[in-house]
Protein backbone atom coordinates (compact mmCIF):
# COMPACT_ATOMS: atom_id res chain seq x y z
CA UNK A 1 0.00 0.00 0.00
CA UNK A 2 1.21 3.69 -1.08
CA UNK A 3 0.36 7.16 -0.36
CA UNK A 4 0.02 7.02 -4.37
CA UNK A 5 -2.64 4.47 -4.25
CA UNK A 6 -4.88 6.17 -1.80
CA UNK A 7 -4.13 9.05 -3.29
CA UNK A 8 -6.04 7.45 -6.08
CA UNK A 9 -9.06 5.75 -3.92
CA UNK A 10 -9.43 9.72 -2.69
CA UNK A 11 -10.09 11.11 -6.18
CA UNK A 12 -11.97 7.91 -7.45
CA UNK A 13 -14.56 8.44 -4.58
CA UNK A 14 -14.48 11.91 -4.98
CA UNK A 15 -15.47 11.84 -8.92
CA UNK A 16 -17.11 8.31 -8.97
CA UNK A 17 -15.53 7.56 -12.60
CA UNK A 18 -12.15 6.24 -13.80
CA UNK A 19 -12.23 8.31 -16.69
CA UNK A 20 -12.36 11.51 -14.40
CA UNK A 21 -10.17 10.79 -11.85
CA UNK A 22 -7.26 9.32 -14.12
CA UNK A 23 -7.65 12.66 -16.09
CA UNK A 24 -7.31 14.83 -12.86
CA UNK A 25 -4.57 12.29 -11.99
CA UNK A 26 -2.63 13.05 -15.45
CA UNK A 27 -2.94 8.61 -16.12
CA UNK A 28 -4.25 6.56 -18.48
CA UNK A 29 -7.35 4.55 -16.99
CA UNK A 30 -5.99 1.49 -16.87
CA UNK A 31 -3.20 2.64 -15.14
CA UNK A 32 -5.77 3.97 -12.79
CA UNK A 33 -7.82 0.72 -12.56
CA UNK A 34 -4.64 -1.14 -11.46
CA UNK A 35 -3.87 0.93 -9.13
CA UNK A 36 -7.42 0.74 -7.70
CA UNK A 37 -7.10 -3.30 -8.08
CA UNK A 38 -3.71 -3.68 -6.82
CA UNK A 39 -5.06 -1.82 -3.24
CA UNK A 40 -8.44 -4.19 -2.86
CA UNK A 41 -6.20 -7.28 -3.57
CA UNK A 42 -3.79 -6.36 -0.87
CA UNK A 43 -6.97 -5.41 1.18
CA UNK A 44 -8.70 -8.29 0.64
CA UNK A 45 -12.11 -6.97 -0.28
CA UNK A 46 -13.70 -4.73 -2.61
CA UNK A 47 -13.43 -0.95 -1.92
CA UNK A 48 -16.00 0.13 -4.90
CA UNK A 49 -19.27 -0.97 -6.31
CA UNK A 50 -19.50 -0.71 -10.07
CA UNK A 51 -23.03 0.79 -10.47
CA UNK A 52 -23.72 1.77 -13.53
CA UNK A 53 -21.29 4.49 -15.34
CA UNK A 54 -20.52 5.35 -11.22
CA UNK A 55 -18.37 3.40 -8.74
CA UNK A 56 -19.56 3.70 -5.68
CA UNK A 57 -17.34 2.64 -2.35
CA UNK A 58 -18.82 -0.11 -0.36
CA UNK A 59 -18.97 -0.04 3.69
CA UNK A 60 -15.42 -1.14 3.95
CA UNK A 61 -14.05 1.30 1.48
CA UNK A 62 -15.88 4.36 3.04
CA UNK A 63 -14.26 3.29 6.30
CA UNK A 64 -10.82 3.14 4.07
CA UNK A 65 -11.52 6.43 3.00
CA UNK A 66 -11.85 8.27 5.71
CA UNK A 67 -8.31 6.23 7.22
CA UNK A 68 -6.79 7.77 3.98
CA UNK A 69 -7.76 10.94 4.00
CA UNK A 70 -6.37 11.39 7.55
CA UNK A 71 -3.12 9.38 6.44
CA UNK A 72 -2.80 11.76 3.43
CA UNK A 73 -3.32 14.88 5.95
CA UNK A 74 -0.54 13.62 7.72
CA UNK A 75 1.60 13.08 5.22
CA UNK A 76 1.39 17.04 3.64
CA UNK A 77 1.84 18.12 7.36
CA UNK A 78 5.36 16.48 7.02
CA UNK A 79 6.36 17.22 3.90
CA UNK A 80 5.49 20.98 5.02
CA UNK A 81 7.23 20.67 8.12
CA UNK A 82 10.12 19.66 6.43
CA UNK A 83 10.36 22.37 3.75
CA UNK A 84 9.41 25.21 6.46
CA UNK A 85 12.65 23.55 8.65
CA UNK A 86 14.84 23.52 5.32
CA UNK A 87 13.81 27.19 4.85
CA UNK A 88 14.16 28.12 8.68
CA UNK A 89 10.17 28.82 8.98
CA UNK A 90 10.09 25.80 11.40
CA UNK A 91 11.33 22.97 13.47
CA UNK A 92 14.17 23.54 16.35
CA UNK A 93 17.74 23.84 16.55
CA UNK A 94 19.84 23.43 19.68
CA UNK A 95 23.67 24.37 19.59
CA UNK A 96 26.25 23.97 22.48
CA UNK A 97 28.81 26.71 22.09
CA UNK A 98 32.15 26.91 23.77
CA UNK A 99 33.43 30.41 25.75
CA UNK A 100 35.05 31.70 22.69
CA UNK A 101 32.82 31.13 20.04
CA UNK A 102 29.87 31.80 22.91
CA UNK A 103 31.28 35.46 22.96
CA UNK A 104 31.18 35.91 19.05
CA UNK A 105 28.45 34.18 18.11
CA UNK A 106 26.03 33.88 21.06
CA UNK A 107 23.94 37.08 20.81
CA UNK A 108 24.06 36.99 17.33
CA UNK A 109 22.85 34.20 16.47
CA UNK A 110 19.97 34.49 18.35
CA UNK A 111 19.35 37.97 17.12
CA UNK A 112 19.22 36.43 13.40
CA UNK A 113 16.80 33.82 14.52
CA UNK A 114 14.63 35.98 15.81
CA UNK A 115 14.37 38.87 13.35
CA UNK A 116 14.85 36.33 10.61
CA UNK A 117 13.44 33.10 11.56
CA UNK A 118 11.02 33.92 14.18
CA UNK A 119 8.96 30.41 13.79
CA UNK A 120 12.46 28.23 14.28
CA UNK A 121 12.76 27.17 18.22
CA UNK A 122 16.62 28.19 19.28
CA UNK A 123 18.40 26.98 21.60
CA UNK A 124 22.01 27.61 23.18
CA UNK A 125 23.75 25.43 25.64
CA UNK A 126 26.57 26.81 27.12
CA UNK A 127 29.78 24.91 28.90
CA UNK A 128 32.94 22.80 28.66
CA UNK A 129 34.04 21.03 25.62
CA UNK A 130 33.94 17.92 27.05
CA UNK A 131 30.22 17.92 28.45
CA UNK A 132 28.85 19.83 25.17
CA UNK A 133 30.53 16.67 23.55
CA UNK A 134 28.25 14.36 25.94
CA UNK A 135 25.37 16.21 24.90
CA UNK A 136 26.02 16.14 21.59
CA UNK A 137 26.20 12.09 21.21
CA UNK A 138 23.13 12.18 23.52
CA UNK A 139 21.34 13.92 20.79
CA UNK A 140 20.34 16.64 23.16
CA UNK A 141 22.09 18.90 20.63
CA UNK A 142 22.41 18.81 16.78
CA UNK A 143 25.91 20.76 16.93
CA UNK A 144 29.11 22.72 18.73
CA UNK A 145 31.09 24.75 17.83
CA UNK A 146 33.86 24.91 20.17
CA UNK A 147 37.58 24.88 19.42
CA UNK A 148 38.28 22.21 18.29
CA UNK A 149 41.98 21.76 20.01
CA UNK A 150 40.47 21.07 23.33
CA UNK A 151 38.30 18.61 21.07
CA UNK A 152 39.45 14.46 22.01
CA UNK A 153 39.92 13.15 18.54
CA UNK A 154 36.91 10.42 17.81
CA UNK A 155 35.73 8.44 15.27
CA UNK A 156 32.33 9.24 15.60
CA UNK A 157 32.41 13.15 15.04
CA UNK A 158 32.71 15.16 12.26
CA UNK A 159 34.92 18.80 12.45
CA UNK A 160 33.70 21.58 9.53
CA UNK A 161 33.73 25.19 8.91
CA UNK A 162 36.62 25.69 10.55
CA UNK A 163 37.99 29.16 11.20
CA UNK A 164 41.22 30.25 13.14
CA UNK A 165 41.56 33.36 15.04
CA UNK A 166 44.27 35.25 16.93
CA UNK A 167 44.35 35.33 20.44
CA UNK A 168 46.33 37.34 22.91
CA UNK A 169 47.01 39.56 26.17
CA UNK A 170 44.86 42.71 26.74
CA UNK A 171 43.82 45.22 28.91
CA UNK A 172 42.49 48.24 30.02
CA UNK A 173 43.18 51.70 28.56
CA UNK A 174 45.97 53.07 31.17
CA UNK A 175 47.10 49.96 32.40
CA UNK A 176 50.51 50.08 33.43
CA UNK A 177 51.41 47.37 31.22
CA UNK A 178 50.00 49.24 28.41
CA UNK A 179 52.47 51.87 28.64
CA UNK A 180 55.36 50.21 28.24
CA UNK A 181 57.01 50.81 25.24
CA UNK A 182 59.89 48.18 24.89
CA UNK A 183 57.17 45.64 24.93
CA UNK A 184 55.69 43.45 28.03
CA UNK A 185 58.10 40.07 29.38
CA UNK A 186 56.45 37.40 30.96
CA UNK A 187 57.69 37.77 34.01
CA UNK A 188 56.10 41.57 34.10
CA UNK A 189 52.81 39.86 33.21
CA UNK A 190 52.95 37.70 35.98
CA UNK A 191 52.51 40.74 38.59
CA UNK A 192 49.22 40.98 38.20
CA UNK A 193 45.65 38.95 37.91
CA UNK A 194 45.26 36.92 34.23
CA UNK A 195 42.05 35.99 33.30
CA UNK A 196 41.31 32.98 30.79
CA UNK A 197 38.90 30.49 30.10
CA UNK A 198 39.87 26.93 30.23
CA UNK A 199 42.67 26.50 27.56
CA UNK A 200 43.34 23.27 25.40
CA UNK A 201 46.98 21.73 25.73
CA UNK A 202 47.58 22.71 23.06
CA UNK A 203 47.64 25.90 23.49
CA UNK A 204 49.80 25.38 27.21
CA UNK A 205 52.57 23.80 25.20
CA UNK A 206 52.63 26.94 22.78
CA UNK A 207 53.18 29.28 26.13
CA UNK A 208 55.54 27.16 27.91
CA UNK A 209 57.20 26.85 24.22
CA UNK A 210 57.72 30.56 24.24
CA UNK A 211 57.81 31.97 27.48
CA UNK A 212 59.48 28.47 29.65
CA UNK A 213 58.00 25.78 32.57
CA UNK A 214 56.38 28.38 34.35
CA UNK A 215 53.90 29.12 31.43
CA UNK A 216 51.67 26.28 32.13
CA UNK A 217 47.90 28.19 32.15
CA UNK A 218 47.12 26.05 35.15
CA UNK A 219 50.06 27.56 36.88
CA UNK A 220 49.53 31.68 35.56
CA UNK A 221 45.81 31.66 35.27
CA UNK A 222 44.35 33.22 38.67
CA UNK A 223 40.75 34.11 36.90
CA UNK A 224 38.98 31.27 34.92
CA UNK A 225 35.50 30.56 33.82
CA UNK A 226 33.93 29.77 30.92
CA UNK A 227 31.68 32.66 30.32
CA UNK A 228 34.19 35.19 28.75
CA UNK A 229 32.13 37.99 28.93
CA UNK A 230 32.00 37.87 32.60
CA UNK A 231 36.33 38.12 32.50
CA UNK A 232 36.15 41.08 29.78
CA UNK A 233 34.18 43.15 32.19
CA UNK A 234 36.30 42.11 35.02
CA UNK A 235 39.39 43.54 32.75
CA UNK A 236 37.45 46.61 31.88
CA UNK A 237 37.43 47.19 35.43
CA UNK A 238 40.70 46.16 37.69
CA UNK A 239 44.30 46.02 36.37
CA UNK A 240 43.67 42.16 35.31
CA UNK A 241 44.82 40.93 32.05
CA UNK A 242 43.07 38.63 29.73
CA UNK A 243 44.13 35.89 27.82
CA UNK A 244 41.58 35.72 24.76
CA UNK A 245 40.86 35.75 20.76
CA UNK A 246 41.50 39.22 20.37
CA UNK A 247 37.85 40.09 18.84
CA UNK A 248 36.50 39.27 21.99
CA UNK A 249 37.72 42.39 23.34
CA UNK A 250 38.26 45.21 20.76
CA UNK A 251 38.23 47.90 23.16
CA UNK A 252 40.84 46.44 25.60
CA UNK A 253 44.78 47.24 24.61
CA UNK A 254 47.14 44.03 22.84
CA UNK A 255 50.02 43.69 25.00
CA UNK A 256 52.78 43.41 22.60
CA UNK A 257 54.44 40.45 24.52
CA UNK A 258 58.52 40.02 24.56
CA UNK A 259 58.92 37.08 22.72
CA UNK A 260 55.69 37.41 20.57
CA UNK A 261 53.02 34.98 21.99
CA UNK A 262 51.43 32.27 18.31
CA UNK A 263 47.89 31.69 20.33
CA UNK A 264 45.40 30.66 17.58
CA UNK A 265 42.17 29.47 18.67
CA UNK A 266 40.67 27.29 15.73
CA UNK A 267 37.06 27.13 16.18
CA UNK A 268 34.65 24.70 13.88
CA UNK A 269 31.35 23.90 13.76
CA UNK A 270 30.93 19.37 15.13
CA UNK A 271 28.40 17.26 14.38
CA UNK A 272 28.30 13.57 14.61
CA UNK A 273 29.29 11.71 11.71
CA UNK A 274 26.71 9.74 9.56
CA UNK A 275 23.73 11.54 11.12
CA UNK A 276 21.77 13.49 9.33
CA UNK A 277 21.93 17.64 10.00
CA UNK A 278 19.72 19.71 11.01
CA UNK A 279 18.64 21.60 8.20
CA UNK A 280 19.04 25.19 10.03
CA UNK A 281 22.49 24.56 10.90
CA UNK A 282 23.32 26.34 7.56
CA UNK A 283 22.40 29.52 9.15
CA UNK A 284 25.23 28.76 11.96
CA UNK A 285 27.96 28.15 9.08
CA UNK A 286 26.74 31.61 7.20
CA UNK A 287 27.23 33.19 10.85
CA UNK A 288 30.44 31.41 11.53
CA UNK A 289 31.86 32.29 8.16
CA UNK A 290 30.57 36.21 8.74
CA UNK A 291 32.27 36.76 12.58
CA UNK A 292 34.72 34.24 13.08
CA UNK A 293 36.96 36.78 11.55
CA UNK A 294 40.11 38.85 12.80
């Protein structure tokens, strides 16, 4: 049985004659008449009465009818619901986003979903790599996008859109750091608060790389959390420094560091591999490709 064959048994009850119903169909009659045959035979019983020039349905096909017509009104309601997801008028997405791609892409995304997709549900989970990973094979979310160096390698997920972006030391306007001229050591650094969200190994073997054993962020980080806007304001504020992508914070001053600090964060959108996406994450990628930008 196919939604094309009781697509059929509507029209045929409907007009009452083959020779209307394969015309509004756009088939030959006895393309239509098989059709027609092929559903009683797997029914077992006769959906129409031949009366004359009119076929009429019998008791059982009325009650076949009706399970159609409800079965066909089910069937538009998901095709529909699947081209208003594809064209963000519908459905749900839910995104985990890590501190640094939080910062850029949080309030913005959100702010495109609503002027510009105001029927799609949105949601943003916010946290640590590792338990937006959880959620993510839980299918509690469709996506992250995190950076993908504090990412465990894995089989089962799938890295894309990827996009680097510089990070570095800042601070406040009239910081005394900021008025050195001869450029900031580590060791001057180290005199007052730093303030950094949880950072990959990566990027602790780059800082021990270029500034020695005493670099380790667990060891020179005094401020950490994961929601960086929370540090920026406390940077804004107090004669802290933070450790970030540097277009988290285009107000606060670079610290030209003595050697040069090679921070990269490389964010990119994760899914998991061999699962089907959710057709709104396209909007994320167009966003991603738009800010994740020096």
């Amino acid at each position: 049985m196919t939604l094309v064959q009781l697509r059929h048994l509507i029209s045929l009850a409907q007009s009452g004659s083959f020779s209307k119903s394969s015309q509004a169909l756009h088939l030959t009659q006895p393309a239509l008449s098989r059709s027609i045959r092929a559903l009683e035979d797997e029914l077992g019983t006769p959906l129409f009465d031949r009366v004359g020039r009119r076929n009429e349905l019998t008791v059982f096909g009325r009650e076949v009818l009706n399970r159609a017509r409800q079965l066909i009104f089910d069937a538009d309601e998901l095709r529909d619901s699947g081209r208003q997801m594809s064209e963000g008028e519908g459905g749900s997405i839910h995104v985990g986003m890590g501190s640094g791609p939080g910062a850029m892409l949080m309030t913005p995304f959100l702010m495109r979903m609503a002027t510009h997709h105001p029927k799609m549900r949105a949601v943003v989970s916010r946290g640590s790599t590792e338990l937006l990973t959880q959620a993510l094979r839980a299918r509690t979310l469709d996506a992250l996008v995190v950076d993908v160096r504090s990412l465990k390698p894995a089989p089962d997920l799938a890295v894309s859109a990827l996009h680097e972006m510089r990070g570095s030391f800042m601070c406040r306007r009239g910081h005394p750091l900021a008025k050195l001229r001869g450029g900031v050591t580590f060791d001057a650094l180290q005199r007052y608060p730093i303030a950094s969200t949880p950072l990959s190994d990566e990027v602790a073997r780059t800082f021990i790389e270029a500034y020695g054993p005493d670099a380790h962020p667990a060891q020179f980080v005094t401020l950490q959390c994961e929601e960086l806007s929370s540090l920026v304001d406390v940077v804004r504020r107090s004669d802290a420094v933070l450790l970030a992508i540097r277009a988290a914070a285009p107000d606060l001053v670079e610290l030209k560091m003595k050697p040069a600090s090679t921070g990269i964060a490389r964010f990119g959108l994760v899914t998991l591999r061999h699962r089907t996406e959710a057709p709104a994450l396209v909007f994320m990628r167009e966003l991603m490709d738009e800010l994740l930008r020096d």
